[in-house]
Protein backbone atom coordinates (compact mmCIF):
# COMPACT_ATOMS: atom_id res chain seq x y z
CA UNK A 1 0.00 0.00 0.00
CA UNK A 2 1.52 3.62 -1.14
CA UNK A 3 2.56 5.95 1.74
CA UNK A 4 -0.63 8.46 0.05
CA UNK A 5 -3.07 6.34 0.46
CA UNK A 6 -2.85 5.63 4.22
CA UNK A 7 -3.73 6.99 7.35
CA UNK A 8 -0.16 8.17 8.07
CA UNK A 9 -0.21 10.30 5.44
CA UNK A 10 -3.76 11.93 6.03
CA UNK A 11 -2.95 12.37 9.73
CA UNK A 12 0.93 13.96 8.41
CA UNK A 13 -1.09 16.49 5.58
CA UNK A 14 -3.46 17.78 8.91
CA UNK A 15 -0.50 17.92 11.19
CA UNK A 16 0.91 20.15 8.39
CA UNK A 17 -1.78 22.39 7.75
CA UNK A 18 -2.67 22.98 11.58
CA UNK A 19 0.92 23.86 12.03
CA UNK A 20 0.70 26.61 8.77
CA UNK A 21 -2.48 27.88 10.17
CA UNK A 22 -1.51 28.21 13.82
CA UNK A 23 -3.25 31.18 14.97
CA UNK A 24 -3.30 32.49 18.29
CA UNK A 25 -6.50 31.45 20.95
CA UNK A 26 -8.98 33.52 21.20
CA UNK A 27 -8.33 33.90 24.95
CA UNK A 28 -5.03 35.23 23.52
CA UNK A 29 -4.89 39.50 24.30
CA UNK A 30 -3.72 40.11 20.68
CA UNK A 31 -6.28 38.50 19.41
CA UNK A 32 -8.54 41.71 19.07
CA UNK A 33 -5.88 43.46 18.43
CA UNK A 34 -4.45 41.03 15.22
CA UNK A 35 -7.72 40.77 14.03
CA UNK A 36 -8.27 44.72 13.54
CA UNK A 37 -4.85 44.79 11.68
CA UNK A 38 -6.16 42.05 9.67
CA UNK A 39 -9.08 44.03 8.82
CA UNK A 40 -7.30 46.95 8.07
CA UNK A 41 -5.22 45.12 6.07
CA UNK A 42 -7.84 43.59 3.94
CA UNK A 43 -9.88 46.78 3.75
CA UNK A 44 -6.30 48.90 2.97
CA UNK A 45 -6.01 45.85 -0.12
CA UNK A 46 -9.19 46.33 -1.58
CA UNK A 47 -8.83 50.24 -1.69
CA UNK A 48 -5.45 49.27 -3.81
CA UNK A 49 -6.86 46.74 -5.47
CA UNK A 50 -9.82 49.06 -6.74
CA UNK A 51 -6.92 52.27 -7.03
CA UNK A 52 -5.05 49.60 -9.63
CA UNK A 53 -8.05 48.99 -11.49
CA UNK A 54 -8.90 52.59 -11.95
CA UNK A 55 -4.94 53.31 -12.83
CA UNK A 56 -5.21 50.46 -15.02
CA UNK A 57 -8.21 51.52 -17.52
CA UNK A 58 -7.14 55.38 -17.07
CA UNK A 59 -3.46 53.91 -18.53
CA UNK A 60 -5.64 52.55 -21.38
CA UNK A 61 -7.66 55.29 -21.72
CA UNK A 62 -5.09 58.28 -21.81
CA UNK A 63 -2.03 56.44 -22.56
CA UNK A 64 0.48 56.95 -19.79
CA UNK A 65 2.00 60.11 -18.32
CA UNK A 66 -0.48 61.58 -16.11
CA UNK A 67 -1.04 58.05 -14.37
CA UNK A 68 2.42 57.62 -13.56
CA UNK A 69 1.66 60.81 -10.87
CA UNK A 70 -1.27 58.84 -9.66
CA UNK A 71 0.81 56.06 -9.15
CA UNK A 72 3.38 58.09 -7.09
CA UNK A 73 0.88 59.78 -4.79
CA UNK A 74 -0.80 55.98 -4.00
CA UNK A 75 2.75 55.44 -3.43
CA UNK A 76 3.45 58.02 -0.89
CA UNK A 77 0.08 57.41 0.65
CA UNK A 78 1.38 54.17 1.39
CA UNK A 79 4.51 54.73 3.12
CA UNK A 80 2.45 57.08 5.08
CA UNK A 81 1.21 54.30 6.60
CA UNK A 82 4.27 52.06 7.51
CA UNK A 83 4.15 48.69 8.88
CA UNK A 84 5.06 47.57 12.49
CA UNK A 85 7.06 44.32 12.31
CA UNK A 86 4.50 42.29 13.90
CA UNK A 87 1.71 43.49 10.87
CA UNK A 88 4.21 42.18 8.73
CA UNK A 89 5.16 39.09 10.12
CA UNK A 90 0.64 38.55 9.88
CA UNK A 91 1.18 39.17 6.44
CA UNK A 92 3.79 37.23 5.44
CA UNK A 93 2.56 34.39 7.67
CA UNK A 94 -0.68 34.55 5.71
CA UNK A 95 0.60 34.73 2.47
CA UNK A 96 2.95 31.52 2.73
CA UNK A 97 -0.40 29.88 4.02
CA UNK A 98 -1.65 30.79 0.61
CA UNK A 99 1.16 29.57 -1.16
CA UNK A 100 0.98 26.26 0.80
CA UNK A 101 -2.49 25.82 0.05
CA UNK A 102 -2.06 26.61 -3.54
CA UNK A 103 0.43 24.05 -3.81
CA UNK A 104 -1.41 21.61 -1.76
CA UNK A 105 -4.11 22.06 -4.25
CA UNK A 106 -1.71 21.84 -7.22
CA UNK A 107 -0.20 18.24 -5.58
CA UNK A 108 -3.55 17.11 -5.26
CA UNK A 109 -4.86 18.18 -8.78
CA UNK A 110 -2.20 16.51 -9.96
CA UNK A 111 -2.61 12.91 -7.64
CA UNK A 112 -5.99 12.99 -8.78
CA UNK A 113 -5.41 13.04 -12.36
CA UNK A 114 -2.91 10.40 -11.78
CA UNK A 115 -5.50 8.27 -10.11
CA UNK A 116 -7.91 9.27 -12.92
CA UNK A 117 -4.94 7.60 -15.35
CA UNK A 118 -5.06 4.54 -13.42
CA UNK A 119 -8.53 4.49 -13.33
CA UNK A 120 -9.04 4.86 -16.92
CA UNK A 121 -6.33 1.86 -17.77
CA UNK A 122 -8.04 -0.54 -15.45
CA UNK A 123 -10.90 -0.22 -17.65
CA UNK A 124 -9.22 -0.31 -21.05
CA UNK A 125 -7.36 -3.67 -19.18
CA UNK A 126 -11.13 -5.16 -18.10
CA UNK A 127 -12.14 -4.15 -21.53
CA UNK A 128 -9.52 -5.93 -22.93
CA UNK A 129 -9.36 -8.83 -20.47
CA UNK A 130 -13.55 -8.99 -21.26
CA UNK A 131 -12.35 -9.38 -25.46
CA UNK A 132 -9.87 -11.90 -24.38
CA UNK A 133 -12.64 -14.36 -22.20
CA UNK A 134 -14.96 -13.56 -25.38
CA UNK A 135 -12.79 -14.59 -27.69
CA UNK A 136 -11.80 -17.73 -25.60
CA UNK A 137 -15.08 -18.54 -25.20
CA UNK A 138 -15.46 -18.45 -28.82
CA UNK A 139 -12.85 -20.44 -29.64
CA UNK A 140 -14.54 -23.21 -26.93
CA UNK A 141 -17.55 -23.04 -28.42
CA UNK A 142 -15.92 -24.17 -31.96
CA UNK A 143 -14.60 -26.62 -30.36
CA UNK A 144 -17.11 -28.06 -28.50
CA UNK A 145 -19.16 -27.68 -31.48
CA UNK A 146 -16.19 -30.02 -33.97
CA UNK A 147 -16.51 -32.90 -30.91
CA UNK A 148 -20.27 -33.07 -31.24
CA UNK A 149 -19.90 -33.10 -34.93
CA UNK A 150 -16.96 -35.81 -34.65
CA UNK A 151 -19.58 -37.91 -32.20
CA UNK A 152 -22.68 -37.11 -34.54
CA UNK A 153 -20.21 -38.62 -37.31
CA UNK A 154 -18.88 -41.78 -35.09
CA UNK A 155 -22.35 -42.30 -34.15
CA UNK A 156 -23.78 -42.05 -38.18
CA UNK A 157 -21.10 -44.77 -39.24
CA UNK A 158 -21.95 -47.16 -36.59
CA UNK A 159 -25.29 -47.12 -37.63
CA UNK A 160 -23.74 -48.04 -40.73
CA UNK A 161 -21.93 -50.30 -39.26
CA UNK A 162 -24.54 -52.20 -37.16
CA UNK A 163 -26.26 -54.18 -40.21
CA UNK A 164 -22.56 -55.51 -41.25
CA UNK A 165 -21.73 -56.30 -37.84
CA UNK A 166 -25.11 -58.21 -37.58
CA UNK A 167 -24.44 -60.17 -41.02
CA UNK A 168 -20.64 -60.72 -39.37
CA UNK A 169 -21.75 -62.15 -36.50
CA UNK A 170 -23.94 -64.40 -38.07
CA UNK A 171 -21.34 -66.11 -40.67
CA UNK A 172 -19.35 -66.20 -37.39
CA UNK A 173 -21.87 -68.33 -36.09
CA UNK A 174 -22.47 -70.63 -38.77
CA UNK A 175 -18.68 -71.17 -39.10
CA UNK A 176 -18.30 -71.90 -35.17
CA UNK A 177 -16.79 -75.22 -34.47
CA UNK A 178 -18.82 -74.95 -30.87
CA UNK A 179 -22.25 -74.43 -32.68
């Protein structure tokens, strides 16, 4: 049995992920505290992510030099807001979870569609195997069906037979130096 497919491994992929997603208890005091940064954080990346956008169609729009100004004042606007080393650490902890998960996904994505090869050649092999028993069976059947014709022929030519053996028997008997 492969290491994948057994409880070891299931039990070693959830020790990994609960180790990658270790977040601190409730109970924890920085708990409020992380999640308002996280907040922040998300709200702060949607106001980008929607500032990019705009920058984006107004670059297709007008064609490039007054945007690169926009793109220096978002700038500045962001270092006016500079991160404290535990905001960062958040952020880079939660971004390597989403690179483990992606590639957790990718491994599995790609397990499955090994398993869907495997799956799909144990079929062409029963398919194939199924031909094989046809075609043996077949090749009984003629068989079977030459012996009864062989018997049907043995059994034809002793009918034949029977009236000579009769008329044999008889000059046997008249020749007999006990009768």
């Amino acid at each position: 049995m492969d290491f994948e497919h057994s409880d070891q491994f299931t039990q070693r992929v959830e020790q990994i992920i609960r180790n990658f997603l270790h977040i601190p208890e409730e109970g924890n005091p920085n708990w409020k505290e992380i999640n308002q940064k996280l907040d922040q954080f998300q709200s702060q990346l949607v106001d980008i992510q929607f500032f990019e956008a705009i920058r984006e169609q107004l670059q297709c729009d007008l064609g490039g030099t007054q945007i690169q100004s926009l793109s220096m004042n978002s700038s500045l606007n962001q270092q006016n807001h500079p991160l404290k080393t535990d905001e960062v650490k958040v952020n880079e902890r939660i971004n390597q979870i989403g690179l483990n998960v992606y590639e957790i996904e990718k491994n599995l994505e790609i397990k499955i569609d090994l398993l869907n090869n495997k799956v799909e050649n144990i079929r062409i092999n029963r398919d194939e195997l199924q031909e094989q028993i046809k075609s043996f069976d077949a090749r009984m059947e003629s068989q079977w069906q030459g012996l009864a014709n062989v018997s049907d022929q043995i059994w034809q030519f002793k009918k034949q037979l029977e009236p000579l053996l009769i008329g044999v028997q008889q000059q046997k008997k008249k020749f007999s130096l006990f009768t």
